[in-house]
N, C-alpha and C. Protein backbone atom coordinates (compact mmCIF):
# COMPACT_ATOMS: atom_id res chain seq x y z
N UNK A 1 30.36 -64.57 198.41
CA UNK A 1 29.63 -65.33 197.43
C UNK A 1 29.30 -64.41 196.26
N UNK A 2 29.36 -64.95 195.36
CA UNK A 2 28.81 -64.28 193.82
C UNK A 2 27.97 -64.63 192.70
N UNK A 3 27.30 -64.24 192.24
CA UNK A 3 26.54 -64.60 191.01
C UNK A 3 26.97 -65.13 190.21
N UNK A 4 25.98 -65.79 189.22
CA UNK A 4 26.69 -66.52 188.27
C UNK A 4 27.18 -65.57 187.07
N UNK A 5 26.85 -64.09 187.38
CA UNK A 5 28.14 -63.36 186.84
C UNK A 5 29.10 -62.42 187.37
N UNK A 6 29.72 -63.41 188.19
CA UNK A 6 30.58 -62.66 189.55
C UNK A 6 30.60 -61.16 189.96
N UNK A 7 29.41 -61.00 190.56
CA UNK A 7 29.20 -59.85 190.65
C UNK A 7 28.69 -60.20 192.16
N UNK A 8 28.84 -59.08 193.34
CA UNK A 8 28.12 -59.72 194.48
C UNK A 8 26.33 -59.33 194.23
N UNK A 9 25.76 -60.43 195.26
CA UNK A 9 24.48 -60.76 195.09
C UNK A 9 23.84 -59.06 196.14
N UNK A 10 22.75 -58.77 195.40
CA UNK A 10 22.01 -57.83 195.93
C UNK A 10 21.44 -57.64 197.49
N UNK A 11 21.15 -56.97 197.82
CA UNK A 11 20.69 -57.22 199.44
C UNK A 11 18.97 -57.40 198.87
N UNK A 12 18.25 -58.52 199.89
CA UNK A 12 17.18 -58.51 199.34
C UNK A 12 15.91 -57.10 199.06
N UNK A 13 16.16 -55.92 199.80
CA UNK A 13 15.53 -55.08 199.88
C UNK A 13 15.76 -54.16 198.59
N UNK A 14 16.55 -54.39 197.77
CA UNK A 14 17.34 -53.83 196.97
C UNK A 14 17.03 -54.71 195.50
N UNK A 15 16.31 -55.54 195.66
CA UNK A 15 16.45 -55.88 194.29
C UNK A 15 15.90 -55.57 193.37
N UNK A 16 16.21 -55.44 192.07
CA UNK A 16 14.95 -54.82 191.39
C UNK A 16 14.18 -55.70 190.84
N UNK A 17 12.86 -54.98 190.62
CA UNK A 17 11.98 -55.66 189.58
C UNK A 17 12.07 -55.14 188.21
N UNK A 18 11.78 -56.51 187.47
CA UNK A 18 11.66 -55.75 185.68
C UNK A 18 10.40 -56.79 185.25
N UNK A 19 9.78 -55.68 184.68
CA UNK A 19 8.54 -55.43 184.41
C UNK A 19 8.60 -55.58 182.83
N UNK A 20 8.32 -56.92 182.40
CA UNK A 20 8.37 -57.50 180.77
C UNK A 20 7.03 -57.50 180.25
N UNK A 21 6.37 -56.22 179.42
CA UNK A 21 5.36 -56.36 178.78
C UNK A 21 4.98 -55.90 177.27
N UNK A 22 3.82 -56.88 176.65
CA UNK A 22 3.69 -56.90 175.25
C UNK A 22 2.75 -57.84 174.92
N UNK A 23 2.71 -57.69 173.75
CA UNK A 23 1.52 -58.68 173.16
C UNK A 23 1.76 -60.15 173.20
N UNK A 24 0.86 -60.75 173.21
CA UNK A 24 0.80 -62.56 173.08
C UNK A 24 1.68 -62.75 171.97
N UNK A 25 2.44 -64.03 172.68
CA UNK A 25 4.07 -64.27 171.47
C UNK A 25 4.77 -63.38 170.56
N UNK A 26 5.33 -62.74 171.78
CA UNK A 26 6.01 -61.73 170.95
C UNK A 26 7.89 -61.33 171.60
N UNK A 27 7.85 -62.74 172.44
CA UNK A 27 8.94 -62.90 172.82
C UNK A 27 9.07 -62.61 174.22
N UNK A 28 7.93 -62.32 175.04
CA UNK A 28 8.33 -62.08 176.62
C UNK A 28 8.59 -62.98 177.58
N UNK A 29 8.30 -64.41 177.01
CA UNK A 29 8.63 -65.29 177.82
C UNK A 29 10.37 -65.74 177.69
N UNK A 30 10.67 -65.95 176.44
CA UNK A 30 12.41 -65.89 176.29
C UNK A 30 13.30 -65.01 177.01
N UNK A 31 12.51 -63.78 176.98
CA UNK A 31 13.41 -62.89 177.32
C UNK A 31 13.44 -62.69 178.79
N UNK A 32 12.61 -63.06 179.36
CA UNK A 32 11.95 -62.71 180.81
C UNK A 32 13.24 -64.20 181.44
N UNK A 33 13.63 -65.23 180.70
CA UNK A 33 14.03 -66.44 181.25
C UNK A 33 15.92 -65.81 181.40
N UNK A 34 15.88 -65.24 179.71
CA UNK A 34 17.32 -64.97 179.39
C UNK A 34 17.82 -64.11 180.73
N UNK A 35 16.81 -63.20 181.30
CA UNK A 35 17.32 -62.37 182.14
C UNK A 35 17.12 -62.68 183.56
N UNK A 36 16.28 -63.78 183.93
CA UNK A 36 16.14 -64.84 184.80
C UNK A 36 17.69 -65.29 185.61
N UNK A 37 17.92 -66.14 184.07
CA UNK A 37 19.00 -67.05 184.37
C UNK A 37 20.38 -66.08 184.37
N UNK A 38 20.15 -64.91 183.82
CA UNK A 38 21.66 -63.63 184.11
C UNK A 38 21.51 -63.61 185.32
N UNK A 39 20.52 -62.90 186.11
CA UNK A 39 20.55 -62.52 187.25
C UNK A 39 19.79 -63.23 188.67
N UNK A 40 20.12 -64.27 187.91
CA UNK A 40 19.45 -65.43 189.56
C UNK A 40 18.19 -65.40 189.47
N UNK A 41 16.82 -64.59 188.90
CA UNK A 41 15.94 -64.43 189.28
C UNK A 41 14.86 -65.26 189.27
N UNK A 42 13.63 -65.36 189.84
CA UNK A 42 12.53 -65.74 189.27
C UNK A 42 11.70 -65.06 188.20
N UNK A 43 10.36 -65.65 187.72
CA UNK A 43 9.38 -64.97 186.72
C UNK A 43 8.16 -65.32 187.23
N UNK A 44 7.44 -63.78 187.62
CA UNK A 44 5.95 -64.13 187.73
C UNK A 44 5.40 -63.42 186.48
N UNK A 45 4.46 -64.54 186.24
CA UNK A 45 3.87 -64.46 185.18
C UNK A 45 2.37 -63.45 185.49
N UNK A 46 1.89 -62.70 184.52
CA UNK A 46 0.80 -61.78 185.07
C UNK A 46 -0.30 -61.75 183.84
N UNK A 47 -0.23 -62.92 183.22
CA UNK A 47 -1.38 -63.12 182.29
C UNK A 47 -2.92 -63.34 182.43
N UNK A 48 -3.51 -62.95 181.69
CA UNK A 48 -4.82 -62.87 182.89
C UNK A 48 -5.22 -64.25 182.46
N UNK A 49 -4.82 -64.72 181.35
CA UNK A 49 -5.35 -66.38 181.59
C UNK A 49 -4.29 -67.42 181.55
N UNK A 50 -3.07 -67.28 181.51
CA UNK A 50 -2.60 -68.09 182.37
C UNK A 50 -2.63 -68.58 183.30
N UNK A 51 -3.30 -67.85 184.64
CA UNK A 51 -3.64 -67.76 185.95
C UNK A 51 -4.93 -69.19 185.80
N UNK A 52 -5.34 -69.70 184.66
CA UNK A 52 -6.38 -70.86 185.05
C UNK A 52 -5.15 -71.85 184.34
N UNK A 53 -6.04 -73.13 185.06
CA UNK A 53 -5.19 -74.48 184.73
C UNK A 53 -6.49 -74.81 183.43
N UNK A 54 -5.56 -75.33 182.39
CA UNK A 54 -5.81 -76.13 181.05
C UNK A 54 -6.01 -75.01 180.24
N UNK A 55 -5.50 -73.88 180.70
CA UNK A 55 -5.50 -73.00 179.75
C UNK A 55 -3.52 -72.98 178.55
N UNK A 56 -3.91 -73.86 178.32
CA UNK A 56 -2.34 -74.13 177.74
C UNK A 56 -2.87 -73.63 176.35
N UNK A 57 -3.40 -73.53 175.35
CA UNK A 57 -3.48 -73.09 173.70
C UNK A 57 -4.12 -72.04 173.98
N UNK A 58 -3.41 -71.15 173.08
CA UNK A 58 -4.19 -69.87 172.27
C UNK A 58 -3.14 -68.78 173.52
N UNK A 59 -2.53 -69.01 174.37
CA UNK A 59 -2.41 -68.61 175.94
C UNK A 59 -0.87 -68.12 175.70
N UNK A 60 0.22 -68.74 175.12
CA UNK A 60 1.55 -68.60 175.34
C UNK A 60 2.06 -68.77 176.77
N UNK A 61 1.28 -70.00 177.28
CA UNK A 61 1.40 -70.16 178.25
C UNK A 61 3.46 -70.60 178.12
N UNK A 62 4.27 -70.12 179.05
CA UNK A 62 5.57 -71.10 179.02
C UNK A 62 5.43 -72.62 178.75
N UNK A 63 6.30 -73.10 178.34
CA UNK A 63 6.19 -74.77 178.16
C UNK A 63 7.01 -75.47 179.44
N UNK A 64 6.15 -76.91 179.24
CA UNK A 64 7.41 -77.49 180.81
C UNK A 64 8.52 -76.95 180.24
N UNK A 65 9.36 -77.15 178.92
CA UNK A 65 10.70 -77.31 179.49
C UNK A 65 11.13 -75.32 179.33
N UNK A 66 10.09 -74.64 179.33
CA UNK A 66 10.54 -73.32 179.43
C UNK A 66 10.62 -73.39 180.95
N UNK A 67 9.34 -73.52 181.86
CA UNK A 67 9.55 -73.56 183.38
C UNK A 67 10.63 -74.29 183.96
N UNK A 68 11.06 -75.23 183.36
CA UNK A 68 12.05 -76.21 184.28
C UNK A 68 13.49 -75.05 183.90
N UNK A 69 14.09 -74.12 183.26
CA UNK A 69 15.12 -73.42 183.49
C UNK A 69 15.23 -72.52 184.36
N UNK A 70 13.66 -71.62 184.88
CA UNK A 70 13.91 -70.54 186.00
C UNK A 70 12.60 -70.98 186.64
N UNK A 71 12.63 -70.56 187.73
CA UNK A 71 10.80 -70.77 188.62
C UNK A 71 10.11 -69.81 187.88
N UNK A 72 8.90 -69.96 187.52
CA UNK A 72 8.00 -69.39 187.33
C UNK A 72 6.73 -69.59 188.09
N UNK A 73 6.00 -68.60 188.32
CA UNK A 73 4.98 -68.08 189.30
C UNK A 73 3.93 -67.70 188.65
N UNK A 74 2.54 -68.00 189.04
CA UNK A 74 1.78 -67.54 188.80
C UNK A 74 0.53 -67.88 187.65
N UNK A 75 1.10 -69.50 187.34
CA UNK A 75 0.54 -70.07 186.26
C UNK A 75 -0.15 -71.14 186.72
N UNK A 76 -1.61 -71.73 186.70
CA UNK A 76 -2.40 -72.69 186.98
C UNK A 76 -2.79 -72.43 188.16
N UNK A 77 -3.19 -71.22 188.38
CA UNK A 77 -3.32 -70.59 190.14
C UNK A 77 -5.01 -71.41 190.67
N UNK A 78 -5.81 -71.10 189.13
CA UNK A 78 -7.38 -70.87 189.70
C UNK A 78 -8.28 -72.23 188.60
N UNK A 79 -8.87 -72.50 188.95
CA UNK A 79 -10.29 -73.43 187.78
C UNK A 79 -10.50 -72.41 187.04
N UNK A 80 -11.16 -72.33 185.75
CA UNK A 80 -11.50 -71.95 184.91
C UNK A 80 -13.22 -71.53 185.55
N UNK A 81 -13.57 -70.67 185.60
CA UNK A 81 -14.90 -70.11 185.97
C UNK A 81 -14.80 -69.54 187.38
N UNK A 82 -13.26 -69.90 187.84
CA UNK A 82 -13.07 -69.42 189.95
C UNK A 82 -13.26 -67.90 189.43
N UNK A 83 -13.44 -67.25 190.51
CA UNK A 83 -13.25 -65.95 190.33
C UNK A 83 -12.10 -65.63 190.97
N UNK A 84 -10.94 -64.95 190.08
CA UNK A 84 -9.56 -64.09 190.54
C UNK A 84 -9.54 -63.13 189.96
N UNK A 85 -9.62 -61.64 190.78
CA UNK A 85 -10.24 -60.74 190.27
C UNK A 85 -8.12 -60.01 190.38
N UNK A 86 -8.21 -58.85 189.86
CA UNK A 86 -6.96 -58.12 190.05
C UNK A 86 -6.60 -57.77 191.47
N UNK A 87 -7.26 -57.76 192.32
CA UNK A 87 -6.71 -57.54 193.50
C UNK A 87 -6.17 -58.99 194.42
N UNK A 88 -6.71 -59.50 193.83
CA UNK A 88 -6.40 -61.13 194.22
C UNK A 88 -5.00 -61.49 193.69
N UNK A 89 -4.64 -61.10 192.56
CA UNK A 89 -3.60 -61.33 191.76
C UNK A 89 -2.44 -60.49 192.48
N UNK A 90 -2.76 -59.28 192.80
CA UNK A 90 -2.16 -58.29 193.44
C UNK A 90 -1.52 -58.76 194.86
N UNK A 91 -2.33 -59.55 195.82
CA UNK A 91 -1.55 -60.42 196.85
C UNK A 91 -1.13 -61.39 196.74
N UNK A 92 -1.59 -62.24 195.51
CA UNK A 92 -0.68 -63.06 195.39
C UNK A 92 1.21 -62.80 195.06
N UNK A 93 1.18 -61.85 194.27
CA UNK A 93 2.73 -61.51 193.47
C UNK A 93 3.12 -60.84 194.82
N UNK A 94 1.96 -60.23 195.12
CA UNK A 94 3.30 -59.43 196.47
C UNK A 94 3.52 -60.71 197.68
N UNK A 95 3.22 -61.50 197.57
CA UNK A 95 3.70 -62.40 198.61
C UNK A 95 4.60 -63.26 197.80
N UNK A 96 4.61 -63.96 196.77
CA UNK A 96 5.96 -64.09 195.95
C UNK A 96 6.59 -63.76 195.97
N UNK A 97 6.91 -62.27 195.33
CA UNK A 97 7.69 -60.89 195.60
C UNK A 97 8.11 -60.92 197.06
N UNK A 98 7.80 -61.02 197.75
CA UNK A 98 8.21 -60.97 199.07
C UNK A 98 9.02 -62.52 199.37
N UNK A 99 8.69 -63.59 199.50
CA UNK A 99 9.31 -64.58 199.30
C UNK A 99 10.43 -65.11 198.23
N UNK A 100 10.36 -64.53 196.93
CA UNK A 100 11.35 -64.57 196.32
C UNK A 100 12.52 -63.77 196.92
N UNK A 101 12.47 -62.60 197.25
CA UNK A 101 13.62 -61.82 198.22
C UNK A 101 13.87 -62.39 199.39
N UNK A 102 13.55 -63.09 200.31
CA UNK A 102 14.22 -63.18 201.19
C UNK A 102 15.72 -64.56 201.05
């Protein structure tokens, strides 16, 4: 079996991560998809307010039809006032991370 750029697919222990960071709209969500959809991958998102639901303005939150091309993770996790502190965030991606590989 092969990728959709015939290349064989990685062993899951082996895959890498890429780590897309920068300022609010400044292109990390395009690019994070462009390289998504090269290499099969998913996108977790690691915004600190993305992570609440109705946080859509001011946010660069992805748009539906940005999410509907690759999965994205990690967006509308908490209420607005929950407490999700960084270590919380931290088990969440690694259990993604872990589920996206297998």
């Amino acid at each position: 079996m092969l990728t959709k750029n015939n290349t064989p697919p990685l062993a899951p222990a082996t895959l890498p991560l890429i780590a897309i960071v920068g300022p609010t709209a400044s292109g990390k969500t395009s690019l994070a998809i462009r390289l998504a959809k090269q290499y099969d991958g998913e996108i977790i998102c690691a915004d600190s307010r993305t992570i609440y639901k109705g946080m859509d303005i001011g946010t660069a939150k992805p748009s539906p039809d940005e999410q509907a091309l690759v999965p994205h993770w990690g967006l509308d996790l908490v209420e607005p006032g929950q407490r999700f502190t960084v270590v919380d965030f931290q088990r969440y991606a690694n259990r993604q991370i872990a589920a996206i590989r297998q």
